[in-house]
Structure formats: C-alpha cells, structure tokens
Protein backbone atom coordinates (compact mmCIF):
# COMPACT_ATOMS: atom_id res chain seq x y z
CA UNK A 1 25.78 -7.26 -2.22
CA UNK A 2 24.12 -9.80 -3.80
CA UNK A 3 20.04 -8.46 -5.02
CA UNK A 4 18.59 -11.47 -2.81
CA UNK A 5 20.14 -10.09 0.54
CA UNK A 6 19.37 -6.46 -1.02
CA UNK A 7 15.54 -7.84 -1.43
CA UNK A 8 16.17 -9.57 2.60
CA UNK A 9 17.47 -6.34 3.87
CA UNK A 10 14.68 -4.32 2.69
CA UNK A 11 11.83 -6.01 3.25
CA UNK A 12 13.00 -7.05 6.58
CA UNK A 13 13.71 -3.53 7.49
CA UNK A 14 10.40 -2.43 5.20
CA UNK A 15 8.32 -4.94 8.08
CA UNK A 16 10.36 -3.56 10.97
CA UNK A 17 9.01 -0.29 10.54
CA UNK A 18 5.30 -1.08 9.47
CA UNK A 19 3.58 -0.74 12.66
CA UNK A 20 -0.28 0.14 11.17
CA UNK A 21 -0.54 -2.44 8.19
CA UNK A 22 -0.74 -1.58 4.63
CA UNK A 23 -1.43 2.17 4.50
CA UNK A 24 0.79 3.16 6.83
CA UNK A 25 3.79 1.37 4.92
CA UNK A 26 3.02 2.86 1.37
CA UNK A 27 5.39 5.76 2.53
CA UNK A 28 8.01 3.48 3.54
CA UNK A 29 7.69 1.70 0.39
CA UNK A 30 7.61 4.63 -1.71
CA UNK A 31 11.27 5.90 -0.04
CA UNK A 32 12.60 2.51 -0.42
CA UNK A 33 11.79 0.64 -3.53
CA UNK A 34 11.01 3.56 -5.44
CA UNK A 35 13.58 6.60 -4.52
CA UNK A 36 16.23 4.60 -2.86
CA UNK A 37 16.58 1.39 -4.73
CA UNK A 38 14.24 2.15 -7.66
CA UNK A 39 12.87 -1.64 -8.41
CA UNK A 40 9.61 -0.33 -8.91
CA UNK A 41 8.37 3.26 -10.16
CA UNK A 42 5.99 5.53 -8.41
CA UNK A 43 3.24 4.72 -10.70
CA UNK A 44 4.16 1.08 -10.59
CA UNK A 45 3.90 1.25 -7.01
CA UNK A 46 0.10 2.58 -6.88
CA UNK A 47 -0.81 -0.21 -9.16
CA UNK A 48 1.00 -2.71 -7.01
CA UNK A 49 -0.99 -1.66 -4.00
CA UNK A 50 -4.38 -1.14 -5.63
CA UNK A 51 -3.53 -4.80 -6.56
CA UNK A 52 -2.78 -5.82 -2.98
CA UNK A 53 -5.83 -3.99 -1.77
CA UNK A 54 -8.19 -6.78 -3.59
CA UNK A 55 -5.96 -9.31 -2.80
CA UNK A 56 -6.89 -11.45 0.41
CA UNK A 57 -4.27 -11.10 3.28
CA UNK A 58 -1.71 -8.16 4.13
CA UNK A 59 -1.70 -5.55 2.01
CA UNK A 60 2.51 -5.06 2.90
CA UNK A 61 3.09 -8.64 2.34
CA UNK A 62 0.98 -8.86 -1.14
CA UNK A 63 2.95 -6.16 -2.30
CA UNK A 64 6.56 -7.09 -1.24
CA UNK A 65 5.82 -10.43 -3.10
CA UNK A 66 4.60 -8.60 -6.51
CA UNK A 67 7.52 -5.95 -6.33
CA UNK A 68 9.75 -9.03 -5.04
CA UNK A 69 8.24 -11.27 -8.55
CA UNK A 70 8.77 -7.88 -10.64
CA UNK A 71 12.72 -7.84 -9.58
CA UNK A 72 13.65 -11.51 -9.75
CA UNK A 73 10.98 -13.81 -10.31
CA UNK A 74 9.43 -16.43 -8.46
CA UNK A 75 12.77 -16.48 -5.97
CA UNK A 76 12.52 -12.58 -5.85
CA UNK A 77 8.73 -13.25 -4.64
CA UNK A 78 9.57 -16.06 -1.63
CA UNK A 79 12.64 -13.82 -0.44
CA UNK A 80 10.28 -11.07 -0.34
CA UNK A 81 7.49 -12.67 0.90
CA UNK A 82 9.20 -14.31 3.71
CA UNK A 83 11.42 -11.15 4.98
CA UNK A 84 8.04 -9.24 4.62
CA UNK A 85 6.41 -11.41 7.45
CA UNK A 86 9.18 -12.29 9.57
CA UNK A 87 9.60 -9.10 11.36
CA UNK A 88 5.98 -9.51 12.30
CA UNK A 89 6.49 -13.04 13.64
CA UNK A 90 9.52 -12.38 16.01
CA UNK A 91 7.85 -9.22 17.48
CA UNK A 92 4.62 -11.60 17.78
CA UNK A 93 6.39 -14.14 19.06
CA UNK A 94 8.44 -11.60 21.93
CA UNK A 95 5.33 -9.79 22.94
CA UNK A 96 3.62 -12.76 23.38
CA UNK A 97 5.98 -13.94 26.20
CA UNK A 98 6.98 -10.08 27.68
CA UNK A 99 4.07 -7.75 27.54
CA UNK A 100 1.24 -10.82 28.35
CA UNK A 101 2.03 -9.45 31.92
CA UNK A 102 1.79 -5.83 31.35
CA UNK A 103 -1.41 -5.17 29.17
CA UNK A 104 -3.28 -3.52 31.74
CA UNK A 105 -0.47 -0.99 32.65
CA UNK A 106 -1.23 2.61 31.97
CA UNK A 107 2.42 3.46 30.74
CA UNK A 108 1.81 0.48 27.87
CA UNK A 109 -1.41 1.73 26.72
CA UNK A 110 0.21 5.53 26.36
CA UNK A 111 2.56 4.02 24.86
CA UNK A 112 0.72 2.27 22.24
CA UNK A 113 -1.92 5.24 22.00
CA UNK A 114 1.50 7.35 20.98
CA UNK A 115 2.53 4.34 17.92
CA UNK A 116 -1.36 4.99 16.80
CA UNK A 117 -0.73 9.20 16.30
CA UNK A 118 2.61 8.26 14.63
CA UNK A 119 0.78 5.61 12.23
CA UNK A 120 -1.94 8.09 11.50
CA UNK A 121 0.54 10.46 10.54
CA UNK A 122 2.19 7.77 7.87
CA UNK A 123 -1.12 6.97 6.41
CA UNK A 124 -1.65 10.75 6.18
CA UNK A 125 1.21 11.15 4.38
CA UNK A 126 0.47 8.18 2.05
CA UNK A 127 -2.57 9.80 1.07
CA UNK A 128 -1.22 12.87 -0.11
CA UNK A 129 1.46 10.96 -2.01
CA UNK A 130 -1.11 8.72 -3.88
CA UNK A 131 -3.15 10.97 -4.48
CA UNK A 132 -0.94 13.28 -6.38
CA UNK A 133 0.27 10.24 -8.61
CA UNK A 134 -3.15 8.95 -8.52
CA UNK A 135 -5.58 11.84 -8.91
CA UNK A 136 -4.95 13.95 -12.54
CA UNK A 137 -8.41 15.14 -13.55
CA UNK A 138 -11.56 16.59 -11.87
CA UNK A 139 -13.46 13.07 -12.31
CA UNK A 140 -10.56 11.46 -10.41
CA UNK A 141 -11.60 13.70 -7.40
CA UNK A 142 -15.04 12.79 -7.95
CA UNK A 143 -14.52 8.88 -7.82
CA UNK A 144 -11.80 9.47 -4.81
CA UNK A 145 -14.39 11.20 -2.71
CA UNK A 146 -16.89 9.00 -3.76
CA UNK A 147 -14.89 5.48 -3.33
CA UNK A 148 -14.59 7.37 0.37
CA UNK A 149 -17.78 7.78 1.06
CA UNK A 150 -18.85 4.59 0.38
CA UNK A 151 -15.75 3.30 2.67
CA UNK A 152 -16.83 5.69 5.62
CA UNK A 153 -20.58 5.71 5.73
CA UNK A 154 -21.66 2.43 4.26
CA UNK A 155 -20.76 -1.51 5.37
CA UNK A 156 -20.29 -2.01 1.55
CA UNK A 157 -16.89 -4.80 1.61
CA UNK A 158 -14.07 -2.87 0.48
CA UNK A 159 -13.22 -5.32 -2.23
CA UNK A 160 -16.91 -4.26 -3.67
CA UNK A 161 -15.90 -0.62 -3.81
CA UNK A 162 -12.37 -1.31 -5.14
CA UNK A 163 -14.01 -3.27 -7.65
CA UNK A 164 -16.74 -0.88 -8.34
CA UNK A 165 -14.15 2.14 -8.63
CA UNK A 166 -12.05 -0.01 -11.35
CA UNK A 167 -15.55 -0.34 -13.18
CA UNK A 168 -15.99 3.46 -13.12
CA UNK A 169 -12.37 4.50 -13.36
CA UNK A 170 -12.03 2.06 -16.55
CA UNK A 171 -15.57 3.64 -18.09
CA UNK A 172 -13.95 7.31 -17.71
CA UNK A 173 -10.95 6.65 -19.36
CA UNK A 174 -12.67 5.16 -22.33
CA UNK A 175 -14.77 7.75 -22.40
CA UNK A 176 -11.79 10.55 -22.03
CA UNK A 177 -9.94 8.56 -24.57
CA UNK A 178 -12.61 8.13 -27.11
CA UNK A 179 -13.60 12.52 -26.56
CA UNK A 180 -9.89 13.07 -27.40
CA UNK A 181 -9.27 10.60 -30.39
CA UNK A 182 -12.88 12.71 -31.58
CA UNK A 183 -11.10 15.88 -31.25
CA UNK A 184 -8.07 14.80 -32.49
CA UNK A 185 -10.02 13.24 -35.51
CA UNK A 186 -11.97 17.04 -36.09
CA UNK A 187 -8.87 18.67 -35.59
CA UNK A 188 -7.68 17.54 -39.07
C-alpha cells in the first residue's frame, strides 16, 4: 500500500474515532502513529501536540498535518490534513439532516451524556501517558500542577500559559544544564 493511502487510512480512521477534540485523540494517536506505524516517536509526539496546542484551530488536525509534513512533506501534510477533517464533515453534514429532529429526545441526550464518560476516560488516559514521557524531575511536577492551576482557576488564555510554561520550562533546563556541566566541571 502506497504511504499516501497509509497516511488516508489513518487519519481518516484517526478522525473517525476522535469524538472529544484534541485531548481525547492523543491516545489514539499515540497507538497509531507511534506503536503501530511508528512515523513519529513518543517524544516526537508530545512536542507535536504542545505545538498544536498554540497553534490556532484543532488541535487533531494541527497535528495530523505536522506528523503528515514530518512523513512526506508538503503532500504528506494536505493528505493528512484533509483525511483529518473529513470524518468530521460527513458526520456534520449527516447529523445535520437526521438528528435536527431528535435533539430534544431523552434517549439522544443519554446517549451523548454516555460518548462524554467515554471521552473523559481517553483524555484520562492521555494524561497519564504524557505525563510519564513528559514529567522526569520534581520541577516538572511543579510547573504541571502549576500550568493547571492557572488553566482551572484563572481566565488566563491558554496560549498565555502554554507560552508562559515554555518560558519557565526553558529557564529550568538551563539552569539544570548549567548545575550539571558545574559538577561535571568540579568533578575533574
């Protein structure tokens, strides 16, 4: 099979099962392009998403295009781009003409209440996955928690605190790199 359809495939499949946006797919992402078909490693794939998270527009779609770019270029971006939305669009498009009747009925709104739990549980899972690639020293907890607080209990924009935690996380690791070439440097 030729990569391109590979890359359709995927990403089509990727955005037929990313009901929740971009935190509930990281899983998804994580078992396909990084375990199954290995475009992109773990690492590569945090990155890629803490990328996507600044970027304006959907976090899913920002990163199929980056891991679609990595793979095979500009045409590797637009195949993944495209198959990355156009799940979204036909189920759009469907619901738009089959459940316009049927909002108010009790068995849809269970229904969708259950595809809520289920998403929760994905981003849950995404969580503890990132945060074990993400998270490698007792500062890293600090700036997690504190990056989360500022999400939770404060109307600070999101792109602020992403920005802010790159500022901090950049400053530590200068400052963890600079306390280990000193101790590497009074070691000899």
């Amino acid at each position: 099979m030729g990569i391109y359809l590979e890359m359709f495939i995927t990403f089509f499949k990727i955005g037929c099962l990313a009901f929740g946006g971009g935190y509930a797919v990281i899983a998804i992402l994580q078992k396909e392009v990084v375990e199954l078909k290995q475009w992109v490693t773990n690492d590569e794939l945090t990155d890629i998403m803490a990328i996507s998270q600044t970027l304006p527009g959907i976090i899913f779609v920002n990163s199929a295009t980056m891991i679609g770019y990595r793979k095979k270029g500009l045409l590797g971006a637009t195949v993944a781009t495209i198959t990355s939305c156009l799940p979204t669009f036909l189920l759009i498009l469907l619901l738009t003409f089959v459940i316009w009747g049927f909002t108010d009925n009790p068995i849809v709104h269970k229904a969708f209440i259950g595809i809520l739990l289920g998403v929760t549980a994905l981003i849950l899972n995404s969580v503890k996955k990132t945060w074990k690639t993400a998270v490698k020293h007792y500062s890293d907890v600090i700036l997690a928690l504190l990056s989360a607080a500022l999400m939770l209990f404060t109307n600070i924009n999101v792109v602020i605190v992403l920005l802010l935690l790159a500022a901090l996380g950049f400053a530590k690791n200068i400052y963890f790199l600079k306390k280990e070439e000193k101790q590497h440097v009074n070691a000899h």
